[in-house]
Protein backbone atom coordinates (compact mmCIF):
# COMPACT_ATOMS: atom_id res chain seq x y z
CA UNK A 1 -15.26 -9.64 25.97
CA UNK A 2 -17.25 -8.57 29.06
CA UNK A 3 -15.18 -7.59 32.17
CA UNK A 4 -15.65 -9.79 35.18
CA UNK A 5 -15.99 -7.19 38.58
CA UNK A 6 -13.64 -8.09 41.29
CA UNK A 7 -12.67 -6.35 44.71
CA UNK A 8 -9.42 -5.57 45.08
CA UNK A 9 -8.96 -8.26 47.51
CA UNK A 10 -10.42 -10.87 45.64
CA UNK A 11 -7.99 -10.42 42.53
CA UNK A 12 -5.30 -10.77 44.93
CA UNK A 13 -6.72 -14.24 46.07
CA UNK A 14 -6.95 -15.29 42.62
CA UNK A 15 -3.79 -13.88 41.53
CA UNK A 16 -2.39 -16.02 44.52
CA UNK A 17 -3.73 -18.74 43.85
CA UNK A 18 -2.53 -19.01 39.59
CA UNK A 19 1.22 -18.00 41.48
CA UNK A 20 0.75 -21.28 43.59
CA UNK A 21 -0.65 -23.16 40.90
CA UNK A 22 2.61 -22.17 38.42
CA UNK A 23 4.86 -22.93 40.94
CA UNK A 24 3.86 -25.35 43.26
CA UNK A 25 0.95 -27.51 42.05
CA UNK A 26 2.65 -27.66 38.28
CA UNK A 27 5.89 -28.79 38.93
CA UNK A 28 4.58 -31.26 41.68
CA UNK A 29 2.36 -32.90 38.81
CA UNK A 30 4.92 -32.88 36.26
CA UNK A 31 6.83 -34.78 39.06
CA UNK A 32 4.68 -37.58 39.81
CA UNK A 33 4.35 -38.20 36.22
CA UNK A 34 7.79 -38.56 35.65
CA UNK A 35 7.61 -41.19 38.74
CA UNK A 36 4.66 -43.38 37.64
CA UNK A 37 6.12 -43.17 34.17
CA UNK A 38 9.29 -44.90 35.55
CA UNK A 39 7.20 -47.63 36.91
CA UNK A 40 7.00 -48.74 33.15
CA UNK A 41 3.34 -50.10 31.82
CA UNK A 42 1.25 -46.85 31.77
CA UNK A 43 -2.02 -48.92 30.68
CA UNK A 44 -2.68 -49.88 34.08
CA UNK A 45 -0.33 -47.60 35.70
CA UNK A 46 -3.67 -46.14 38.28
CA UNK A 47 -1.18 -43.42 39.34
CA UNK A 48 -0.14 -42.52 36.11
CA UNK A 49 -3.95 -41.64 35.36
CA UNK A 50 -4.40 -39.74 38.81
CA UNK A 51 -1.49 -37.49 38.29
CA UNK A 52 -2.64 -37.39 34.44
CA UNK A 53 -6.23 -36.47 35.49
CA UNK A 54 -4.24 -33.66 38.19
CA UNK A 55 -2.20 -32.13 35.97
CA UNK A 56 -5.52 -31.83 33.40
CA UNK A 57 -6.98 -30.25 36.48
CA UNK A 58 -4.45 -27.49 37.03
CA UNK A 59 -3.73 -26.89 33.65
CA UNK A 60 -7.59 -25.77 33.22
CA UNK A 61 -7.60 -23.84 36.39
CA UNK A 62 -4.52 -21.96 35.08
CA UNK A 63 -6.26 -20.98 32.29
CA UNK A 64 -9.64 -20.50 33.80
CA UNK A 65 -7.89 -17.94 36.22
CA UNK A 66 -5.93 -15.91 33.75
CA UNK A 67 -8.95 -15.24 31.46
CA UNK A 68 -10.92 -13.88 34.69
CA UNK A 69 -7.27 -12.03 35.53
CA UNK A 70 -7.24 -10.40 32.41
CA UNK A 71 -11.08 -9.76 32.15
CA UNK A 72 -10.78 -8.25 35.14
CA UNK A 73 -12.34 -5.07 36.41
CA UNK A 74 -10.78 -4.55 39.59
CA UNK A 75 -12.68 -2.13 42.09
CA UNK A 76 -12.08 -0.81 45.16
CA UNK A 77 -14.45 -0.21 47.76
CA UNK A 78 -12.92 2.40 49.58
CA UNK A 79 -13.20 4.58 46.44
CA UNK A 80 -16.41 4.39 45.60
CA UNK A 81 -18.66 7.22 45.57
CA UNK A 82 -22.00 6.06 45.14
CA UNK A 83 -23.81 8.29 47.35
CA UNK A 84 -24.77 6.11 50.34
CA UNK A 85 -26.35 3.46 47.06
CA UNK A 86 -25.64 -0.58 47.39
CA UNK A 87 -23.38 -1.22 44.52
CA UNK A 88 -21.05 -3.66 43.67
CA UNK A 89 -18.22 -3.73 46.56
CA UNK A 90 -19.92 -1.92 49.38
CA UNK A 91 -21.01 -3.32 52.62
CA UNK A 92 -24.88 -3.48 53.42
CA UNK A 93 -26.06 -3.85 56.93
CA UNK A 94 -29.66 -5.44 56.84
CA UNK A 95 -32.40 -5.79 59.68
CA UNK A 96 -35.36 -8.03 58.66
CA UNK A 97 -38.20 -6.02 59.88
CA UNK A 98 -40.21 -8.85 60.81
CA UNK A 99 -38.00 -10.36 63.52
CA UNK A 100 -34.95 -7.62 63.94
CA UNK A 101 -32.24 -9.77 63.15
CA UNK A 102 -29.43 -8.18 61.96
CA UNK A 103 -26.58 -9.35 59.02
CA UNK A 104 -24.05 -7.85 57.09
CA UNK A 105 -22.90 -8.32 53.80
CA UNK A 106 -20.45 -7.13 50.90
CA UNK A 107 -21.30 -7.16 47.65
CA UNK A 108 -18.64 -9.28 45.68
CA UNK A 109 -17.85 -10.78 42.20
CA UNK A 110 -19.15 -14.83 41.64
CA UNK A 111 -15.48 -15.98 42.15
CA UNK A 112 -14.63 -14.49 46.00
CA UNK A 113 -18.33 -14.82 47.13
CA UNK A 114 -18.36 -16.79 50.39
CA UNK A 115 -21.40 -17.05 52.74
CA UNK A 116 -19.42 -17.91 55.60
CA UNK A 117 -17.32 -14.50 55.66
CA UNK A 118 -20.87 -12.83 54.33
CA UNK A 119 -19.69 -11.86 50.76
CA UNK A 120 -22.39 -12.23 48.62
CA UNK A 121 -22.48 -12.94 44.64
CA UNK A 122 -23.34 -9.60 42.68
CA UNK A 123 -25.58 -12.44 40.89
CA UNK A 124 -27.43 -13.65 44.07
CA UNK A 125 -31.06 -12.55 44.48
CA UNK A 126 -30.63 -10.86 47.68
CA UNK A 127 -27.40 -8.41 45.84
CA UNK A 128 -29.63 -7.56 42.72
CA UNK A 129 -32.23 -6.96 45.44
CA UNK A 130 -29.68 -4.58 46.51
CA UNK A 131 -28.37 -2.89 44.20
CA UNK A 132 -29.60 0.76 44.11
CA UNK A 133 -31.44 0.50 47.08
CA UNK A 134 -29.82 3.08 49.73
CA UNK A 135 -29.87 3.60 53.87
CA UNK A 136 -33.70 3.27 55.04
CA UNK A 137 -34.97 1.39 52.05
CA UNK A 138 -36.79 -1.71 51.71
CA UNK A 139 -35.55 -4.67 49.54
CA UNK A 140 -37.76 -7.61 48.35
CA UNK A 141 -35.90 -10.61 47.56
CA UNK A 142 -37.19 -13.76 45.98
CA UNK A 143 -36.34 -16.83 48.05
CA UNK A 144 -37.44 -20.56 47.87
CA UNK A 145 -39.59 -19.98 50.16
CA UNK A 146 -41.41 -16.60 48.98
CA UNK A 147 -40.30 -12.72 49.28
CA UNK A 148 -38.68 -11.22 51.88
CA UNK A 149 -37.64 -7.98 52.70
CA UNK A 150 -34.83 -6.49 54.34
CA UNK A 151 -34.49 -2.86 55.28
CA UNK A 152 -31.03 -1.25 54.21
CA UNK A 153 -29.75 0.42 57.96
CA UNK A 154 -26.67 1.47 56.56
CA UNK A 155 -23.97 1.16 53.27
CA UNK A 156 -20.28 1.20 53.57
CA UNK A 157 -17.55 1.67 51.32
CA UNK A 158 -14.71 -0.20 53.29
């Protein structure tokens, strides 16, 4: 079984998330089944099948999330010692040389990435650009619409 990276925070979002789904989203489900079961004829009971169709939901999820729980490897950035190197968890500032804009990212596992809070994949193009690459260096990524390239201006562990 391969491990599946995580940051420290983002096994604590998933590990919040299975605790809600357990506690909260379960016995809600198992609640409105009981009530569209009391309506009597399931056949074309439509909220019997939505709270069927829910419950198949969460059930999944539940599982989904404590396979990646316990094929976890949890790391945390803060310590790393990687030498000033992108790796998985640290936090890359990036200048594109052609116009000088600036962007930050961290590094993070498929399930917390978020492009809106600039965590990116460890599976995107512009992290396995990354990885390796250290303060001053040049990264070529792939994108639709041909290579780019970042410079690196500075990784952090935080």
């Amino acid at each position: 079984m391969s491990k599946v990276p995580l940051t420290v925070n983002g096994a604590e979002l998933l590990r919040s998330e299975l605790h809600r789904l357990k506690t909260v989203d379960r016995p809600s489900v198992i609640t409105a089944i009981a009530e569209a079961r009391a309506q009597g004829d399931l056949s074309e009971n439509a909220e019997y099948e939505a709270a069927k169709e829910r419950q198949s939901f969460v059930e999944g999820r539940i599982v989904e999330l404590e396979f990646k729980l316990g094929s976890a490897q949890v790391i945390d950035p803060k310590t790393l010692n990687a030498d000033g190197r992108c790796v998985f968890g640290s936090t890359v500032i990036l200048e594109d040389p052609n116009n000088g804009d600036v962007v930050t990212y961290q590094i993070v596992g498929d399930d917390e990435a978020d492009i809106k809070q600039r965590k990116i994949s460890i599976s995107s193009p512009i992290a396995r650009a990354l990885i390796g690459k250290s303060s001053g260096d040049i990264a070529e990524v792939q994108a639709p619409g041909g290579i780019r390239e970042y410079e690196v201006v500075e990784v952090q562990y935080i």
